[in-house]
N, C-alpha and C. Protein backbone atom coordinates (compact mmCIF):
# COMPACT_ATOMS: atom_id res chain seq x y z
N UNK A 1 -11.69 -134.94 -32.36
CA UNK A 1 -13.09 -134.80 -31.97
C UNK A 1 -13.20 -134.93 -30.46
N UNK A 2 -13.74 -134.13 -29.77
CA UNK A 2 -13.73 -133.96 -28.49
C UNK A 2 -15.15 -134.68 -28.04
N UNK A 3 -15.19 -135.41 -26.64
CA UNK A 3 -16.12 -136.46 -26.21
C UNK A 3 -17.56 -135.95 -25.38
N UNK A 4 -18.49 -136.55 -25.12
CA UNK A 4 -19.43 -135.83 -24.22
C UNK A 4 -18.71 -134.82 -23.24
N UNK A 5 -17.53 -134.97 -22.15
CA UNK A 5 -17.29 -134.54 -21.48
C UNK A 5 -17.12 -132.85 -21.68
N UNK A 6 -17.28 -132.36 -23.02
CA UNK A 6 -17.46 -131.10 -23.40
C UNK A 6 -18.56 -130.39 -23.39
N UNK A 7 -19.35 -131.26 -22.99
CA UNK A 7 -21.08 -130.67 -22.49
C UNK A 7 -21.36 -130.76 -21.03
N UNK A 8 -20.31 -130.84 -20.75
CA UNK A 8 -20.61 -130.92 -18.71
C UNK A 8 -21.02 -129.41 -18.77
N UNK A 9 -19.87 -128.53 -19.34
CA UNK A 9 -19.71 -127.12 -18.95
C UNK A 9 -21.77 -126.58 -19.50
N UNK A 10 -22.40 -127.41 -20.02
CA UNK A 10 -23.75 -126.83 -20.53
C UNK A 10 -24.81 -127.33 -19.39
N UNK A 11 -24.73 -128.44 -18.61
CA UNK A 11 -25.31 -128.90 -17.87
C UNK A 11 -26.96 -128.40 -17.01
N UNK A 12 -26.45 -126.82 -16.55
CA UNK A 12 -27.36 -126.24 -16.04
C UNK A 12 -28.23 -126.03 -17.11
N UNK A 13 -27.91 -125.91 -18.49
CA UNK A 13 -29.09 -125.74 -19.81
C UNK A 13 -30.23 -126.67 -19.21
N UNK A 14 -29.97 -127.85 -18.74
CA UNK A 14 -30.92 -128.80 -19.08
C UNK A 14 -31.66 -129.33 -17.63
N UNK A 15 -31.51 -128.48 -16.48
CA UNK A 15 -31.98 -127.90 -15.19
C UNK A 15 -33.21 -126.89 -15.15
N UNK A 16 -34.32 -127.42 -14.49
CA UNK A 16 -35.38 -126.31 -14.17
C UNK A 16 -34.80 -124.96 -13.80
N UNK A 17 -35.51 -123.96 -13.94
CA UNK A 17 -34.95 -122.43 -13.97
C UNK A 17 -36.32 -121.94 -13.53
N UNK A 18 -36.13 -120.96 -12.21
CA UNK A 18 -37.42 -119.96 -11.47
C UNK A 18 -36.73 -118.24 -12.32
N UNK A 19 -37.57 -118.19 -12.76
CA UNK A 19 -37.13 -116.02 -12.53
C UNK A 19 -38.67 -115.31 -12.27
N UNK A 20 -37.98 -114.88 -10.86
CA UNK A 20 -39.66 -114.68 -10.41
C UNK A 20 -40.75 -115.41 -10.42
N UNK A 21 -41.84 -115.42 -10.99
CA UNK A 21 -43.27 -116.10 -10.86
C UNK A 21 -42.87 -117.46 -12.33
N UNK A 22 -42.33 -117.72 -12.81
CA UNK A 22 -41.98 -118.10 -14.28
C UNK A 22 -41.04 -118.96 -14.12
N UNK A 23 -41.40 -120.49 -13.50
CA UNK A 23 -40.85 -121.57 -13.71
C UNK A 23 -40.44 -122.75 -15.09
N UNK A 24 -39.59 -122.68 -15.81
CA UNK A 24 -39.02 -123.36 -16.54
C UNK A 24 -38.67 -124.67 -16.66
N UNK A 25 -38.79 -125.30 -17.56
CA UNK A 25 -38.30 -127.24 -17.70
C UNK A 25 -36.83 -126.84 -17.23
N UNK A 26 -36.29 -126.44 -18.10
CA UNK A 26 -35.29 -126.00 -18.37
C UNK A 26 -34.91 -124.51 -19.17
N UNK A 27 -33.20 -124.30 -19.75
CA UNK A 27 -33.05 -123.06 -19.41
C UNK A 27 -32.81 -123.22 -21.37
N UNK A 28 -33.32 -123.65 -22.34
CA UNK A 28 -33.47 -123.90 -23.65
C UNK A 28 -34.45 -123.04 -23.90
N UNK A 29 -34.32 -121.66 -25.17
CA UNK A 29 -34.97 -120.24 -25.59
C UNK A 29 -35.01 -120.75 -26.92
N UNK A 30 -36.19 -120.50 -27.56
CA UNK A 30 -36.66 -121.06 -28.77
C UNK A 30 -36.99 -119.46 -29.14
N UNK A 31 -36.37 -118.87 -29.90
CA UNK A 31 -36.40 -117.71 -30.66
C UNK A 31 -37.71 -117.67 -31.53
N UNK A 32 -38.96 -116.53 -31.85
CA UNK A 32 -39.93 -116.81 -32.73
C UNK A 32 -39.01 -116.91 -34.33
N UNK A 33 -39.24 -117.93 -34.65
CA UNK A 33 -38.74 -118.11 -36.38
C UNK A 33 -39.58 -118.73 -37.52
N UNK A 34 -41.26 -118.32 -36.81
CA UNK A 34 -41.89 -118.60 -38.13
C UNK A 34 -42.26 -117.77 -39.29
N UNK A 35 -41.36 -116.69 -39.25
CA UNK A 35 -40.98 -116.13 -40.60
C UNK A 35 -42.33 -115.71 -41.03
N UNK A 36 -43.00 -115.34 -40.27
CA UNK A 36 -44.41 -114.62 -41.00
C UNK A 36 -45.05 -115.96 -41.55
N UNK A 37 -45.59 -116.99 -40.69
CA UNK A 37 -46.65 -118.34 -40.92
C UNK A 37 -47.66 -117.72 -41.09
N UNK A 38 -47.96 -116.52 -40.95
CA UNK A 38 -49.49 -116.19 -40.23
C UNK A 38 -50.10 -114.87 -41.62
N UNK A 39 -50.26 -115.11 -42.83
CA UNK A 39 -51.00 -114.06 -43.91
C UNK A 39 -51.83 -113.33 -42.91
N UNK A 40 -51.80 -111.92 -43.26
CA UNK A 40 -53.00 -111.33 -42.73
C UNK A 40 -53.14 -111.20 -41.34
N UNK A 41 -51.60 -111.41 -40.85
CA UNK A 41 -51.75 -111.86 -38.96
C UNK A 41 -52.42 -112.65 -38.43
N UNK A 42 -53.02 -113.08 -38.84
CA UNK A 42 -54.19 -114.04 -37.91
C UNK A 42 -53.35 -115.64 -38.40
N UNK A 43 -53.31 -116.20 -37.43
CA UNK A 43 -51.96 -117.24 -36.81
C UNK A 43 -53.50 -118.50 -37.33
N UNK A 44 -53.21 -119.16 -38.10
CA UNK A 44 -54.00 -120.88 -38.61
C UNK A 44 -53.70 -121.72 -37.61
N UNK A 45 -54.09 -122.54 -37.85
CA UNK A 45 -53.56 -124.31 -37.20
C UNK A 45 -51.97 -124.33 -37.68
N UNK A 46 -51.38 -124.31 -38.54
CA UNK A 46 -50.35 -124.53 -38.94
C UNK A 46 -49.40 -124.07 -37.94
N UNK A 47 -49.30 -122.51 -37.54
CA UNK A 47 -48.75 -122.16 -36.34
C UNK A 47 -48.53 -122.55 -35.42
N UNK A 48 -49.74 -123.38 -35.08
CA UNK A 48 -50.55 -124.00 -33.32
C UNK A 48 -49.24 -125.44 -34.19
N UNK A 49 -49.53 -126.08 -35.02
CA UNK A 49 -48.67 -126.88 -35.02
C UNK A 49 -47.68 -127.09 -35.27
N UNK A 50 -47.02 -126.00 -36.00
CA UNK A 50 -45.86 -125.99 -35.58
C UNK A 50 -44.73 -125.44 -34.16
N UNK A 51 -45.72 -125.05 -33.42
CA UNK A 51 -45.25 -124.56 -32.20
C UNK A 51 -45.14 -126.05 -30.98
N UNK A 52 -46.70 -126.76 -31.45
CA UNK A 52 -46.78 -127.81 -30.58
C UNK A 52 -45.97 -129.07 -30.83
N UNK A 53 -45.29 -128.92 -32.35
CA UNK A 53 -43.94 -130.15 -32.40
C UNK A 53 -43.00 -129.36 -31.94
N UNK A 54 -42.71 -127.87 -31.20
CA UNK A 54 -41.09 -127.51 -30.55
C UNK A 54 -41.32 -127.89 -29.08
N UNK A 55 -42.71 -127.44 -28.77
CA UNK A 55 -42.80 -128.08 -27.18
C UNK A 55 -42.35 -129.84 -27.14
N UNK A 56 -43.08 -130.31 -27.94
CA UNK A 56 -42.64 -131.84 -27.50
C UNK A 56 -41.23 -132.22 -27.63
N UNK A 57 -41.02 -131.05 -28.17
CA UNK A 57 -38.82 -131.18 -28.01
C UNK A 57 -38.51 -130.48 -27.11
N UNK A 58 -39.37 -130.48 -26.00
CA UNK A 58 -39.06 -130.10 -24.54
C UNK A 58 -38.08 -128.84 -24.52
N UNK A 59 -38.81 -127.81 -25.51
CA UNK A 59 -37.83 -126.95 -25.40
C UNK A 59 -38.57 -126.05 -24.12
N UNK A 60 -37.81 -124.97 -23.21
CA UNK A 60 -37.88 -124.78 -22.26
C UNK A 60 -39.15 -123.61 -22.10
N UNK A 61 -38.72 -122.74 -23.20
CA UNK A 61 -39.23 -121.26 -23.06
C UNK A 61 -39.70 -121.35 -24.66
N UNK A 62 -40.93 -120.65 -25.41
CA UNK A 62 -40.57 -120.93 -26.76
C UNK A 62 -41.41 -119.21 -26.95
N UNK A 63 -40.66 -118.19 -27.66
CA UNK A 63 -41.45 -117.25 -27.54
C UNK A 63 -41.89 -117.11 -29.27
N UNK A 64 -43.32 -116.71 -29.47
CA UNK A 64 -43.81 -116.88 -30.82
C UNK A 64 -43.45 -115.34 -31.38
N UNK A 65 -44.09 -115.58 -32.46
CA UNK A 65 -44.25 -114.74 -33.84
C UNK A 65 -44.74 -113.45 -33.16
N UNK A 66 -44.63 -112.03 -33.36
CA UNK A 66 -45.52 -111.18 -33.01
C UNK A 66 -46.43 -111.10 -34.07
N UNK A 67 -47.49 -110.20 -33.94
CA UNK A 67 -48.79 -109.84 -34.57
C UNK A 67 -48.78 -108.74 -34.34
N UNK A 68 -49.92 -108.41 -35.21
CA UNK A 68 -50.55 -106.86 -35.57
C UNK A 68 -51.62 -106.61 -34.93
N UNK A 69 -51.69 -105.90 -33.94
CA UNK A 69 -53.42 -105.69 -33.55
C UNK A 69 -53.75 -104.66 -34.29
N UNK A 70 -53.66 -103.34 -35.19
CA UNK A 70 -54.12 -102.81 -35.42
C UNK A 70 -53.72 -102.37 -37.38
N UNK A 71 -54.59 -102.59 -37.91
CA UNK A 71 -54.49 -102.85 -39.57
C UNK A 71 -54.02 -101.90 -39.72
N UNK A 72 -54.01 -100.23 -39.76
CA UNK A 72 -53.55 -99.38 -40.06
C UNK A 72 -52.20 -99.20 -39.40
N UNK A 73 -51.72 -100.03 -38.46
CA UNK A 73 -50.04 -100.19 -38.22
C UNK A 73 -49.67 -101.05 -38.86
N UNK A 74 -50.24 -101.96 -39.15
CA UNK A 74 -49.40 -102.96 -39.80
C UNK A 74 -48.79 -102.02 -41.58
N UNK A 75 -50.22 -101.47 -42.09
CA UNK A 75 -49.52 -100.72 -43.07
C UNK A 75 -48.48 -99.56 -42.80
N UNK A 76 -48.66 -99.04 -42.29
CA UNK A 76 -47.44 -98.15 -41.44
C UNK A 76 -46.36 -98.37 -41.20
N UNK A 77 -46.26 -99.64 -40.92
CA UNK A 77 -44.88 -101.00 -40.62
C UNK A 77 -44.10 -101.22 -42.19
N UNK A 78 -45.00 -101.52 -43.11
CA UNK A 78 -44.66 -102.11 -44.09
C UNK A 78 -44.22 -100.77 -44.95
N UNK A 79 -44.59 -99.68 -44.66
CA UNK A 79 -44.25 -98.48 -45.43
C UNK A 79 -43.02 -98.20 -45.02
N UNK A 80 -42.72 -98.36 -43.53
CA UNK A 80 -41.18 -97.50 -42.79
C UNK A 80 -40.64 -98.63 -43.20
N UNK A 81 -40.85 -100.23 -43.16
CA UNK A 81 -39.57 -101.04 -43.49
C UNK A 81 -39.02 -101.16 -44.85
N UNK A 82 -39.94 -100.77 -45.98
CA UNK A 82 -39.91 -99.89 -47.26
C UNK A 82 -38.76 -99.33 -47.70
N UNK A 83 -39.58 -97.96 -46.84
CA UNK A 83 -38.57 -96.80 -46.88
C UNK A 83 -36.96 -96.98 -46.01
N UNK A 84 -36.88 -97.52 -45.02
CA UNK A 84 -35.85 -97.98 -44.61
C UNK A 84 -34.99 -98.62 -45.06
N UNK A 85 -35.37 -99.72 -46.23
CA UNK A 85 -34.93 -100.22 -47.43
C UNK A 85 -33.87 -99.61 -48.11
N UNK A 86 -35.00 -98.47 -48.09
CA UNK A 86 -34.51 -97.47 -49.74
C UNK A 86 -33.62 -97.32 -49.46
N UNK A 87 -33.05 -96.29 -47.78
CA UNK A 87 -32.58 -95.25 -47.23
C UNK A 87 -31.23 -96.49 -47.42
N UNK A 88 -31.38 -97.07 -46.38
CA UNK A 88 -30.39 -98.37 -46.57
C UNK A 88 -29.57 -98.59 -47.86
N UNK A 89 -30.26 -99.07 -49.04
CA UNK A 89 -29.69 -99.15 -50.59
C UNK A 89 -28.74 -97.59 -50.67
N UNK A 90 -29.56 -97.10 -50.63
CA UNK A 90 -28.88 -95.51 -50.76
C UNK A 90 -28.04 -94.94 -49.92
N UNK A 91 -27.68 -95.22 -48.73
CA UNK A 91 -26.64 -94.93 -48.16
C UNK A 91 -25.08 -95.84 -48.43
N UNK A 92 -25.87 -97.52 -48.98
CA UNK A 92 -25.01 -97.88 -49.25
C UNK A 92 -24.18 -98.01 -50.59
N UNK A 93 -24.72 -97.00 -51.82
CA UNK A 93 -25.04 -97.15 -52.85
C UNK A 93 -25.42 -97.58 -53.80
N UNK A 94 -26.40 -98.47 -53.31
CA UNK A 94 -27.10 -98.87 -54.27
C UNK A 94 -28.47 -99.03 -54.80
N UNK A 95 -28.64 -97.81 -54.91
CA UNK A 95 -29.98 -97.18 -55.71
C UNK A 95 -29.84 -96.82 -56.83
């Protein structure tokens, strides 16, 4: 088992970071992973709180969930990822 001294090489992770106008705690990327929290797109409290327990884990950058602004894409979305499905099963054989 190897000792702290294997996290020196991570160090700058945990260093403020500028890129352009967009100052950072640090250099820690919180991927959106709430897996569709939000029915119907429209994001509850639940969202707001689960976003506001990753900030207090001082994570650096935290980018959220996307949304739908427009209802007739969202069905449009759900039809091509569908059909993309299919195409998918069926190319791989199994349809």
């Amino acid at each position: 088992m190897q000792g702290i001294g294997q996290w020196t090489k991570y160090k700058n992770s945990f260093q403020p970071f500028r890129i352009g106008s967009l100052e950072l705690k640090n250099r820690i990327v919180m991927a959106p992973m709430t897996r569709s929290f939000s029915p119907g797109g429209v994001p509850a409290s639940n969202v707001a709180d689960y976003y506001v327990r990753r900030a207090k884990d001082e994570v650096g950058l935290i980018v959220s969930e996307g949304t739908v602004v427009n209802r007739p894409a969202l069905q449009m979305m759900r039809t091509f990822r569908t059909s993309t499905a299919k195409a998918t099963q069926r190319m791989e054989g199994r349809d």
